[in-house]
Protein backbone atom coordinates (compact mmCIF):
# COMPACT_ATOMS: atom_id res chain seq x y z
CA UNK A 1 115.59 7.71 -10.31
CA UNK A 2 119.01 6.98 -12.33
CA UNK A 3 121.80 5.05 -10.85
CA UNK A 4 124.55 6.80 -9.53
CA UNK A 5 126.93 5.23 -11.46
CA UNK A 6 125.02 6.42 -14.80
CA UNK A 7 124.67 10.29 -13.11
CA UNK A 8 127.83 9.80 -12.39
CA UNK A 9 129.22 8.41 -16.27
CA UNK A 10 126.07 9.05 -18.39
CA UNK A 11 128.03 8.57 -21.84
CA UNK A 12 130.27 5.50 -19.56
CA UNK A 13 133.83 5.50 -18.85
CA UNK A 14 136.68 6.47 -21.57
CA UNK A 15 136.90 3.19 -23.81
CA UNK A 16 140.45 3.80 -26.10
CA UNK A 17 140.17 2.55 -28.88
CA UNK A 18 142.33 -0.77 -30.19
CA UNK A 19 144.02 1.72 -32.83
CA UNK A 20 144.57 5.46 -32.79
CA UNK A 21 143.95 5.78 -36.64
CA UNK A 22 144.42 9.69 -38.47
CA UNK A 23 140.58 9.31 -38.46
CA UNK A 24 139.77 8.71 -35.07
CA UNK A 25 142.53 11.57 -33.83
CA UNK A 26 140.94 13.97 -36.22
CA UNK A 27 137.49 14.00 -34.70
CA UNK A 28 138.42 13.79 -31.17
CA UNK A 29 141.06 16.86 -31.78
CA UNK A 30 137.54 18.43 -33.26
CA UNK A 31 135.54 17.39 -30.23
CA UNK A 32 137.95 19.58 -28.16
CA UNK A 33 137.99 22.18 -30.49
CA UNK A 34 134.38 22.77 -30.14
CA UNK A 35 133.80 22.34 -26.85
CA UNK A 36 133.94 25.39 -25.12
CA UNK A 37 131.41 26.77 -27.71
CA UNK A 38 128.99 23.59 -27.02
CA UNK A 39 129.33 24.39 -23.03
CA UNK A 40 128.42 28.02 -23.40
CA UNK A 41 125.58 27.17 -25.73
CA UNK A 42 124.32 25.10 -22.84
CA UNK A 43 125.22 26.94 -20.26
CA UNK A 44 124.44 30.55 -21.15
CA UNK A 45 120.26 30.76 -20.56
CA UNK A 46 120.99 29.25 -17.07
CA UNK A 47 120.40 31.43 -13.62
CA UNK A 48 122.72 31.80 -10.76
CA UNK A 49 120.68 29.40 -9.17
CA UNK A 50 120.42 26.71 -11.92
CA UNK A 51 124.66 27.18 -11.95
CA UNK A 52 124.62 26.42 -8.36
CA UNK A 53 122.36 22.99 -8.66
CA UNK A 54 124.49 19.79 -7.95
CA UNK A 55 124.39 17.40 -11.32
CA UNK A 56 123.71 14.60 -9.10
CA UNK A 57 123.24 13.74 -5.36
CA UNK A 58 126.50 14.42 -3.69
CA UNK A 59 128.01 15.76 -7.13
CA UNK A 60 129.63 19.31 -8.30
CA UNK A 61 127.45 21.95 -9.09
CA UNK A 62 127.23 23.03 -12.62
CA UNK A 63 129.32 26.04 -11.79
CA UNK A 64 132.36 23.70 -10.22
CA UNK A 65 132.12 21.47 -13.61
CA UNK A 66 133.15 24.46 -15.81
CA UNK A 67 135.56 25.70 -13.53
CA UNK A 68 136.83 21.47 -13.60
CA UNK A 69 136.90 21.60 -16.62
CA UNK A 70 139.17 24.50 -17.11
CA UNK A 71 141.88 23.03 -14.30
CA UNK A 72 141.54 19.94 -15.67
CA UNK A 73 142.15 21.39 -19.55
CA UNK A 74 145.15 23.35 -18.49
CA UNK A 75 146.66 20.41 -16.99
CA UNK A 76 146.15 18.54 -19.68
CA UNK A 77 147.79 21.57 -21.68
CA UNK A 78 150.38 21.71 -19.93
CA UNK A 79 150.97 18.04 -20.02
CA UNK A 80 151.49 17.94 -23.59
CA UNK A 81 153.82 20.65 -23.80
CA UNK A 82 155.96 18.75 -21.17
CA UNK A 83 155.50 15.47 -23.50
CA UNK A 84 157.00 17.54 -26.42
CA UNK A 85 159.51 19.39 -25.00
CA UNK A 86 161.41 16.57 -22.38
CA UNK A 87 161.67 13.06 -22.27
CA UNK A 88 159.31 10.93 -20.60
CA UNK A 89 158.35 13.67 -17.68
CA UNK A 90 156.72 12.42 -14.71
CA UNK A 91 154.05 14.74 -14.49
CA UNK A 92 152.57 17.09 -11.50
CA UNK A 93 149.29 15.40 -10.08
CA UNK A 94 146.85 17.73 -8.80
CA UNK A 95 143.77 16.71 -6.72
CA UNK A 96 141.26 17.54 -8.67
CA UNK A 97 138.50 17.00 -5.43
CA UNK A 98 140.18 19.51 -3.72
CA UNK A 99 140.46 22.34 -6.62
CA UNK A 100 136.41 21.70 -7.20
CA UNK A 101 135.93 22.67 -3.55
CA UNK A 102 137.69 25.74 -4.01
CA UNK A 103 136.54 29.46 -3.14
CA UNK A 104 136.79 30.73 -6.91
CA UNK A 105 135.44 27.21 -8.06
CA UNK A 106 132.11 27.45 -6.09
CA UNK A 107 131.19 31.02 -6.13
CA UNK A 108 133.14 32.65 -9.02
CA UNK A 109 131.13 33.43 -12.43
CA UNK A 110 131.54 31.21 -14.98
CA UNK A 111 131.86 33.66 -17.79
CA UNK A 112 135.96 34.26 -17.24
CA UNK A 113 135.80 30.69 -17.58
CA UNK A 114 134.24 30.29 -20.90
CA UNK A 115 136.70 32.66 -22.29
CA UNK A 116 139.43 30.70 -20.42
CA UNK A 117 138.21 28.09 -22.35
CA UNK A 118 138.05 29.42 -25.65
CA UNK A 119 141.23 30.30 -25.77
CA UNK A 120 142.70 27.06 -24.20
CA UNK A 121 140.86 24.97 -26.52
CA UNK A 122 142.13 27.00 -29.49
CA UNK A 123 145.81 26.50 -28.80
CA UNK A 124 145.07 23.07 -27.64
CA UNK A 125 143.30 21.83 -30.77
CA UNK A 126 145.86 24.19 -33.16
CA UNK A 127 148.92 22.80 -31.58
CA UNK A 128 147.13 18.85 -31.37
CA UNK A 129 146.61 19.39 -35.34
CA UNK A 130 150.17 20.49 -36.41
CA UNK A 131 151.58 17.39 -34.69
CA UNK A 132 153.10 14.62 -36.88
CA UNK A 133 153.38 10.81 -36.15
CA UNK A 134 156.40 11.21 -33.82
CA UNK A 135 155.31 13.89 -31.59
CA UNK A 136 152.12 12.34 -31.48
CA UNK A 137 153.66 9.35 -29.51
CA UNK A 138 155.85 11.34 -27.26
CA UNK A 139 154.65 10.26 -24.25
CA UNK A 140 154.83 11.67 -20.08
CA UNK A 141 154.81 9.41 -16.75
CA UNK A 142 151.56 9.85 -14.55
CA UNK A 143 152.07 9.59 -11.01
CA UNK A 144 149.41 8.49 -9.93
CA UNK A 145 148.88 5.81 -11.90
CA UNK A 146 152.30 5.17 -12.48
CA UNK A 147 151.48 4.69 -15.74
CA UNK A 148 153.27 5.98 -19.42
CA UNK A 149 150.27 7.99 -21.39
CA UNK A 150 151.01 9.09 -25.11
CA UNK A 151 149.64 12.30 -26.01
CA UNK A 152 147.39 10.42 -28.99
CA UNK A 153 145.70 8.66 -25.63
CA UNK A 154 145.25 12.09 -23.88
CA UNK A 155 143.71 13.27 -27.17
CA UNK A 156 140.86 10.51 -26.96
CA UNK A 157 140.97 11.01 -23.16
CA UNK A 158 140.34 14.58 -23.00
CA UNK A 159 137.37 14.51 -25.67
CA UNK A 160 135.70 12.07 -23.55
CA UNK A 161 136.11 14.13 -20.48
CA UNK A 162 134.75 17.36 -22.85
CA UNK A 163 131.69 15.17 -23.57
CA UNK A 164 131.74 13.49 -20.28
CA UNK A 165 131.17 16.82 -18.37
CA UNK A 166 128.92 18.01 -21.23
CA UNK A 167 126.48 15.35 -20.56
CA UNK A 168 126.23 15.84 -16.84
CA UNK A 169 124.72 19.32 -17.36
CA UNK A 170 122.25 18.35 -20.43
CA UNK A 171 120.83 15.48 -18.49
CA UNK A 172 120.66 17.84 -15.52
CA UNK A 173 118.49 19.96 -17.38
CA UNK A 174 116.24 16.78 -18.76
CA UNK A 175 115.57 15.88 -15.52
CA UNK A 176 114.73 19.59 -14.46
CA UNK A 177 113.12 20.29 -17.58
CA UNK A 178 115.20 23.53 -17.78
């Protein structure tokens, strides 16, 4: 049996990197671009069961991880467009815990989702692309944290959480042999 702590961060946790190079922005802007695409591929031969198996003891199921990862996205979305459009915003937190244990979030098909995604993705990774050096360090206040994040970190932080979440429903199916 894995540890938790590897069923719960099979690829680890975000690492940034010491510089956000043109190189490095690029391909995680194309890791988010291609995500929801990756997710359905994944996701689309699995049964209503399957969607409703917990990734790991205690964890969401696979159908709350898509539906995460759609709150989570627009968030994220939406963070940005504060970012760009005021000066250092203190963002809304949201509990994520609590939006995974939501009605539509456990029972609700996943396929609205997918298309959610889609689109979300595409305006995320279009606008992410036409940004120049300036914009790109525009940054918003996180509440939580209390901590300033620049949109080039969210960039490296949401492709990790893309991958992240990707990862805890391929090695679900390893371990089922789905």
């Amino acid at each position: 049996m894995e540890s938790i702590e590897k069923l719960k961060y099979p690829i680890g946790q975000f690492e940034a990197p010491s510089k956000y190079t043109r190189e490095y922005l690029i391909e995680k802007i194309r890791e988010i671009e291609i995500f929801p695409e990756t997710l359905n591929k994944t996701i689309s031969q699995l049964t209503e069961e399957q969607l409703n198996t917990p990734y790991r003891p205690e964890g969401w199921t696979i159908r709350q991880v898509v539906h995460h990862c759609a709150d989570s996205h627009m968030n994220c979305f939406i963070r940005i467009k504060w970012a760009l459009t005021e000066n250092e915003p203190v963002i809304k937190y949201y509990y994520e815990e609590l939006w995974g244990e939501g009605i539509d979030n456990k029972t609700m098909p996943i396929e609205p989702t997918i298309q959610l995604l889609k689109g979300l993705h595409f305006r995320l990774s279009f606008l992410l692309n036409s940004l120049n050096e300036e914009e790109l360090n525009k940054t918003f206040i996180h509440p939580e944290h209390n901590k300033t994040f620049s949109i080039k970190e969210i960039i490296g932080m949401y492709a990790w959480h893309c991958n992240h979440h990707l990862e805890h429903i391929i090695q679900l199916k390893k371990r089922k042999k789905w």
